[in-house]
Protein backbone atom coordinates (compact mmCIF):
# COMPACT_ATOMS: atom_id res chain seq x y z
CA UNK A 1 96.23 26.31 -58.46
CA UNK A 2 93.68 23.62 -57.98
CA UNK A 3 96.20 21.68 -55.70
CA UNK A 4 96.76 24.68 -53.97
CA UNK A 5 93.24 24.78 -53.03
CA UNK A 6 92.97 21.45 -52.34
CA UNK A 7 95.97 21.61 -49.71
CA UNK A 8 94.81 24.56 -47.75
CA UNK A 9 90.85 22.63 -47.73
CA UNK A 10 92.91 19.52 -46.18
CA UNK A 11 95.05 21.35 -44.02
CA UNK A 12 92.09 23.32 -42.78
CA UNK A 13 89.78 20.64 -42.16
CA UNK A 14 92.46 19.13 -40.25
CA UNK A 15 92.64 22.09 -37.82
CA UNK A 16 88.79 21.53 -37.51
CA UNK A 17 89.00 18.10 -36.05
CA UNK A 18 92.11 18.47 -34.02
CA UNK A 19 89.98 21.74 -32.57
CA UNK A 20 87.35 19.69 -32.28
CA UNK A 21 88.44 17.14 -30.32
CA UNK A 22 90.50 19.21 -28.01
CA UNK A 23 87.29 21.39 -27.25
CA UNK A 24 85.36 18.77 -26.59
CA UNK A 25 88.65 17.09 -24.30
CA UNK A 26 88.02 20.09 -22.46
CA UNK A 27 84.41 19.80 -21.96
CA UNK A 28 85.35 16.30 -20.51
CA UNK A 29 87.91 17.70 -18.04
CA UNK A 30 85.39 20.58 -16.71
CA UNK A 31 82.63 17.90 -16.14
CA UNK A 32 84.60 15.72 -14.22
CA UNK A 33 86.21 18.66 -12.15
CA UNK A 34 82.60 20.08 -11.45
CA UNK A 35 81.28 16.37 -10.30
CA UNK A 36 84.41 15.75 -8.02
CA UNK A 37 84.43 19.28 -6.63
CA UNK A 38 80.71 18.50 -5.80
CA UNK A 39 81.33 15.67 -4.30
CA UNK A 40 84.04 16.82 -1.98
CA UNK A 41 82.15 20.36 -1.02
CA UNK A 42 82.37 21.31 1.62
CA UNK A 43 79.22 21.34 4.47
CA UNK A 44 77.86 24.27 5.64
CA UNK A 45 78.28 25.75 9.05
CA UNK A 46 75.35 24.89 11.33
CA UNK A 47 74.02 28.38 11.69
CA UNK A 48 74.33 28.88 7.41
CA UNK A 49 72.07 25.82 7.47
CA UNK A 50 69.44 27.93 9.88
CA UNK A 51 69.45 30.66 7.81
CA UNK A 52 68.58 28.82 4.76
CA UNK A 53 66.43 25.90 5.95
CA UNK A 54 63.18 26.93 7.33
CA UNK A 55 62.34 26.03 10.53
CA UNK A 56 59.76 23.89 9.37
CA UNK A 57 61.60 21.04 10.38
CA UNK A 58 58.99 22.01 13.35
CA UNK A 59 56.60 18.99 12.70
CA UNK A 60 53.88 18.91 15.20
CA UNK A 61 51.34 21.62 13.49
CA UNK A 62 48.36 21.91 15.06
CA UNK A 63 45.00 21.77 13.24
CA UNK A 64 43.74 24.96 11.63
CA UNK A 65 39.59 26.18 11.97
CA UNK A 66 40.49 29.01 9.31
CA UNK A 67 42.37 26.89 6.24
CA UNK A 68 44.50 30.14 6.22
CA UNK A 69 48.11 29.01 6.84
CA UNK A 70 51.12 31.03 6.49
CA UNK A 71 54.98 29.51 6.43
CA UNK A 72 57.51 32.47 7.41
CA UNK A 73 60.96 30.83 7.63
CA UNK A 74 61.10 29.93 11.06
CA UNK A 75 57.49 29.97 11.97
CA UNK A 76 53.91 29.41 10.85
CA UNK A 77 50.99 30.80 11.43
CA UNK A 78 46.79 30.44 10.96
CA UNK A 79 45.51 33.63 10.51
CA UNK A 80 42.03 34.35 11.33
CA UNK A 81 40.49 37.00 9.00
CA UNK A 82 37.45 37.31 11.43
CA UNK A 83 39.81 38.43 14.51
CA UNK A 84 42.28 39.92 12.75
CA UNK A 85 45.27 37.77 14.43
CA UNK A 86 46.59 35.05 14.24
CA UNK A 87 44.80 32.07 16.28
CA UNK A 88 48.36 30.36 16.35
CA UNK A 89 51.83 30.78 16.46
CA UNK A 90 53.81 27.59 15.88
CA UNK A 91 57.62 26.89 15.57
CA UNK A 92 60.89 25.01 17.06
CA UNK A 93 63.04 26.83 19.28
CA UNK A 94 66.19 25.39 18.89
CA UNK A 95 68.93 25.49 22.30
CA UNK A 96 71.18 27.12 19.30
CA UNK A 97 68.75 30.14 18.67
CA UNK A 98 68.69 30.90 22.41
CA UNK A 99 71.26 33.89 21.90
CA UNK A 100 71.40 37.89 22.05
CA UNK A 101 71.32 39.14 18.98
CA UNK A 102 70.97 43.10 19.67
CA UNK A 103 69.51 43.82 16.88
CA UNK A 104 67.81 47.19 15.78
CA UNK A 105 64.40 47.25 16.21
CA UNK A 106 61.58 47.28 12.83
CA UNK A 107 58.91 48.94 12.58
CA UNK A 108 55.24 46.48 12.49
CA UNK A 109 54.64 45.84 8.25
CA UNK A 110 51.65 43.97 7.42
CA UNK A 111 52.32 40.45 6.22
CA UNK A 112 52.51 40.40 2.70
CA UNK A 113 51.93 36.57 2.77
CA UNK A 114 48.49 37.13 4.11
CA UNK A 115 45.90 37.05 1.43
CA UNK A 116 43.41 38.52 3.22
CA UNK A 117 45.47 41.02 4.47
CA UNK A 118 46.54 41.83 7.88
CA UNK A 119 45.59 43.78 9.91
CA UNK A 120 47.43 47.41 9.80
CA UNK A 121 49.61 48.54 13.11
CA UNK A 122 47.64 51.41 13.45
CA UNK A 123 44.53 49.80 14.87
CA UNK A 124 46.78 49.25 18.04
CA UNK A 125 47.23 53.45 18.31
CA UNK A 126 45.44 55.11 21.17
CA UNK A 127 43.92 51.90 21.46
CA UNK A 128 45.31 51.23 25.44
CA UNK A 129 47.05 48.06 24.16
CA UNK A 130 50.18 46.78 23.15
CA UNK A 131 51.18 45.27 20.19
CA UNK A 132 51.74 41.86 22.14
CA UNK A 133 54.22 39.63 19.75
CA UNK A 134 52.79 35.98 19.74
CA UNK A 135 56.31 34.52 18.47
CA UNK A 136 58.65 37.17 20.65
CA UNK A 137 61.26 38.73 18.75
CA UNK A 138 63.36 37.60 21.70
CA UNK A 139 62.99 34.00 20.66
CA UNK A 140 64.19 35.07 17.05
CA UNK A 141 67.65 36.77 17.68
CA UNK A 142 69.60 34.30 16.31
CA UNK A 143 69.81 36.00 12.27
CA UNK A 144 68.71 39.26 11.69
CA UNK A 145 66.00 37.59 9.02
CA UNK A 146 64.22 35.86 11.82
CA UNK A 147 63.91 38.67 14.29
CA UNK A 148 62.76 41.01 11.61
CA UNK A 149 59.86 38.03 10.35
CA UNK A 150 58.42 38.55 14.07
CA UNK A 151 57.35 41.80 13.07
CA UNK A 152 54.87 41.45 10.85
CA UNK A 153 51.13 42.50 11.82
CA UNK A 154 50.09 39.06 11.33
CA UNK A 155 52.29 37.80 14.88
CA UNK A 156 50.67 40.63 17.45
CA UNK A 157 47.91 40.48 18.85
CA UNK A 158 46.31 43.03 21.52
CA UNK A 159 47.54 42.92 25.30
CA UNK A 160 47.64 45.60 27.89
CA UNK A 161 50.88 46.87 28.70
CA UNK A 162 50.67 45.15 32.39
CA UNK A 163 50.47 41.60 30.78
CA UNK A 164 52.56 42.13 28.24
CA UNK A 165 55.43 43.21 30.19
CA UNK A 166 54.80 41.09 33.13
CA UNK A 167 53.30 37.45 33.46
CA UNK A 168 53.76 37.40 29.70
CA UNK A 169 57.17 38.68 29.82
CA UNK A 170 58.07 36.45 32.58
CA UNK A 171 56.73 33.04 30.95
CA UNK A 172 58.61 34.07 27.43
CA UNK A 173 61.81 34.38 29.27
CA UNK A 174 60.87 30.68 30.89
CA UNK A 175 60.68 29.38 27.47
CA UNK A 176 63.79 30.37 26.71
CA UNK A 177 65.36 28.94 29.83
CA UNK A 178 63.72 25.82 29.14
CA UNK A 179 64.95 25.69 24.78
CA UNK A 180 68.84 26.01 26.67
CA UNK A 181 67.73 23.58 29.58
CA UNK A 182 65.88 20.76 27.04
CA UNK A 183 68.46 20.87 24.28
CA UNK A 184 65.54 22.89 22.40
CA UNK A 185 61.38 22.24 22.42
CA UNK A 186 58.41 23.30 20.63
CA UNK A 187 56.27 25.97 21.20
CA UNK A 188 52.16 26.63 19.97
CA UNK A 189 50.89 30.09 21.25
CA UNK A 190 47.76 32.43 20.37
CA UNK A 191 45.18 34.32 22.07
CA UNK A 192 42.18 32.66 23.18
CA UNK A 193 39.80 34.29 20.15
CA UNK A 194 36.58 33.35 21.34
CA UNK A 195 32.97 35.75 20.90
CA UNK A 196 32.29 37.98 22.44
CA UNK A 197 34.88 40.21 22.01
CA UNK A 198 35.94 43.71 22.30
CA UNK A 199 37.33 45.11 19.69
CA UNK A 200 40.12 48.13 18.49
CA UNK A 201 40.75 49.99 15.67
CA UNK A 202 38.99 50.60 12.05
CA UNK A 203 39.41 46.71 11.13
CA UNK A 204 37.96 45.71 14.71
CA UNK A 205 40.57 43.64 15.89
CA UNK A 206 39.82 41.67 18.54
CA UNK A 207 41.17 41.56 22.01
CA UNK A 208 41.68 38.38 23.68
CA UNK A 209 40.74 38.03 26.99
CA UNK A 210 43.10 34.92 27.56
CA UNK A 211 46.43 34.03 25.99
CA UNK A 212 48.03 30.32 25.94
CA UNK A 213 51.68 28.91 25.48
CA UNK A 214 51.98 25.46 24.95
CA UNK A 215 55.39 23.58 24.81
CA UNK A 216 56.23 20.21 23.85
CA UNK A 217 59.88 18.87 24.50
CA UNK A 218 61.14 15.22 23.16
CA UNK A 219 64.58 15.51 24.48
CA UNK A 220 65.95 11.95 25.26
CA UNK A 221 63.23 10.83 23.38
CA UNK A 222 60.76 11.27 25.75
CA UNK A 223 57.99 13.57 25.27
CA UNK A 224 56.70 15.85 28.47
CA UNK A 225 54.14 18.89 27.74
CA UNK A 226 53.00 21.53 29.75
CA UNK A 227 50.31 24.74 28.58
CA UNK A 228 49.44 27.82 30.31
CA UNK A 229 46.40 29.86 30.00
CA UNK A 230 46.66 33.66 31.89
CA UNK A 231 44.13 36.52 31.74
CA UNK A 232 45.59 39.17 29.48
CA UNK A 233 45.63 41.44 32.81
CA UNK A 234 48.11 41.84 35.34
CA UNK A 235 49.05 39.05 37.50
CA UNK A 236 52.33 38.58 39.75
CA UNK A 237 50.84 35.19 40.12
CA UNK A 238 53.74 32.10 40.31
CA UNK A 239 53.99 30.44 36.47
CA UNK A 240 52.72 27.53 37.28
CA UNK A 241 49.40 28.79 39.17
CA UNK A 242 48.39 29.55 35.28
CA UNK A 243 49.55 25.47 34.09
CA UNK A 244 46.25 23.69 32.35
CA UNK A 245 45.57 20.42 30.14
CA UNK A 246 45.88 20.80 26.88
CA UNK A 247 42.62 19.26 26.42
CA UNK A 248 41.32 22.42 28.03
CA UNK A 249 42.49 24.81 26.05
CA UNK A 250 40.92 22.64 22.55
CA UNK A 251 37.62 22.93 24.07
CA UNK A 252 38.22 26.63 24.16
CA UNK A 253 39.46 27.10 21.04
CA UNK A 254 38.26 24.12 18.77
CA UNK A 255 41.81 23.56 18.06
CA UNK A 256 43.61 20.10 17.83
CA UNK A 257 47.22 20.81 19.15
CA UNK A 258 49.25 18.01 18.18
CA UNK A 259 47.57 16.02 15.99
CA UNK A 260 50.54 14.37 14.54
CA UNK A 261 51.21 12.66 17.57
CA UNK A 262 50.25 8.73 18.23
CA UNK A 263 46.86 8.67 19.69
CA UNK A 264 48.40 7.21 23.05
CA UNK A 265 50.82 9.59 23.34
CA UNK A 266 48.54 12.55 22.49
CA UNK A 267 46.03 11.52 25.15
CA UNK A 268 47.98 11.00 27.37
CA UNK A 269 50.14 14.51 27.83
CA UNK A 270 47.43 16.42 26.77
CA UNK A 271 44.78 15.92 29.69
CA UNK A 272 47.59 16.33 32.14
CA UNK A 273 48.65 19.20 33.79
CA UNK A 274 51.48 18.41 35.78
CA UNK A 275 54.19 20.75 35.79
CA UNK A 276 56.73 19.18 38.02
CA UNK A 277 58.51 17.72 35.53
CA UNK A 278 59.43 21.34 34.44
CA UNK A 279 62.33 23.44 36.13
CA UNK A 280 61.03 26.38 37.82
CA UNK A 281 63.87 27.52 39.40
C-alpha cells in the first residue's frame, strides 16, 4: 500500500512540473507575441491622431493677467472672473481642420473646467446681444468633440447681432481661407475687456467695445503676423482698414501675445502692421 502511495505522489508531482513548465512556456510565448505585435502596430490615421492629441501642440500661448487657464482639447483659454469671458482664445488651426462638418447644433453649457464658474447663457437673453463665439464653431468642424467644446459659456462673449454676423463673420471666414492657403496658422482672439464697461445679465458680464484676431503663420519657416482690432458695431469696412500692430493691442490689454518667440523676432512682427503679405482676394 505504501508503494502505492508513493507511486501516485511521484507520478503526481511529475504532472506538477511538466504543468509547470509548460504554463510558464506559455507565458513566454504571449510576452514575446505582445512585444512583437507592439512593435509592428500599426499607426494611426492622421485624423485618429486629432481626435486624441490635443491641439496643444499650439505653442505660442500668450501671457495670462488672470492665472486662470483652461486646456479644452483643441483650444485654451484665460478666463477672466471679473468680465465674465474669456480675455483669450488661443489654438492652431490646422489646413486639415478646414472642413464642413454639418454638425447639429448644442445648446451653450457652462464650462465645467472653470473654477470660478462661467458665466450662465442666460445673461445673453433679452440682453440685445449675441452670444459671439471667440473660437467659431466653424473653425472646429473637423470631429464632432471639437465643435461641441466651442460651446461652452466660457468661449462667447457679447456682440451685437450686426458685428457678429458681419465684419466678424467676414474676418472668421478669412481665417479660414488663410489655415487652407498657409498650410495651417495660429490664431489669439478676445474682446478688448477694458473699464469701463457696460454690462448684461445677473452676473454683469461685460460687453466689449472692441474685439481682436491675431494670426501668426510659420509656413516655410518664415513667420508673418497680422492683428485686427474692429468696433463690436457694424462696419462694411474692407478687412484690412481694421489691420493694427500687435504692440497696440498689448497696450490695450496688458497682454504679451507671443512671448515664446525670440526677442528679435517678436519685435519685429509685432510693431508692424503690414498686411500685404496676406491674400485678400
Amino acid at each position: 500500500m505504501n508503494k502505492i502511495k508513493q507511486t501516485l505522489s511521484t507520478i503526481t508531482l511529475q504532472k506538477l512540473k511538466k504543468n509547470y513548465w509548460s504554463v510558464l512556456g506559455f507565458g513566454v510565448i504571449m510576452i514575446l507575441i505582445f512585444e512583437l505585435s507592439s512593435a509592428f502596430i500599426l499607426k494611426p490615421h492622421n485624423d485618429e491622431k486629432i481626435r486624441k492629441t490635443p491641439s496643444l501642440s499650439f505653442d505660442f500661448f500668450p501671457t495670462s493677467t488672470t492665472n486662470q487657464i483652461i486646456n479644452h482639447e483643441y483650444y485654451t483659454l484665460s478666463y477672466n472672473e471679473k468680465q465674465e469671458q474669456a480675455e483669450w482664445i488661443a489654438y492652431e488651426l490646422k489646413k486639415s481642420y478646414v472642413r464642413s462638418g454639418n454638425f447639429k447644433r448644442p445648446y451653450f453649457i457652462k464650462d465645467p473646467k472653470v473654477k470660478t464658474g462661467s458665466a450662465d447663457w442666460r445673461n445673453y437673453k433679452n440682453s440685445g446681444y449675441d452670444k459671439g463665439h471667440l473660437c467659431p464653431a466653424g473653425d472646429m468642424q473637423f470631429a464632432i468633440s471639437a465643435y461641441n467644446d466651442t460651446f461652452f459659456t466660457s468661449n462667447i462673449s457679447p456682440q451685437l447681432h450686426v458685428f457678429n454676423n458681419g465684419v466678424w463673420k467676414r474676418l472668421e471666414e478669412k481665417t479660414r481661407y488663410w489655415a487652407a492657403k498657409y498650410d495651417g496658422i495660429y490664431v489669439v482672439t478676445g474682446g478688448v475687456l477694458k473699464a469701463p464697461l457696460k454690462t448684461i445679465g445677473r452676473e454683469k458680464v461685460s460687453v466689449p467695445q472692441y474685439f481682436y484676431k491675431i494670426l501668426l503663420d510659420k509656413s516655410n519657416g518664415k513667420y508673418k503676423m497680422i492683428a485686427f482690432l474692429i468696433p463690436n458695431q457694424k462696419s462694411d469696412k474692407p478687412l484690412y482698414a481694421f489691420v493694427v500692430s500687435v504692440d497696440s493691442i498689448e497696450k490695450m490689454t496688458g497682454i504679451d501675445f507671443f512671448p515664446k518667440l525670440d526677442d528679435k523676432t517678436e519685435n519685429r512682427l509685432e510693431k508692424g502692421n503690414d498686411y500685404k503679405s496676406w491674400s485678400f482676394n
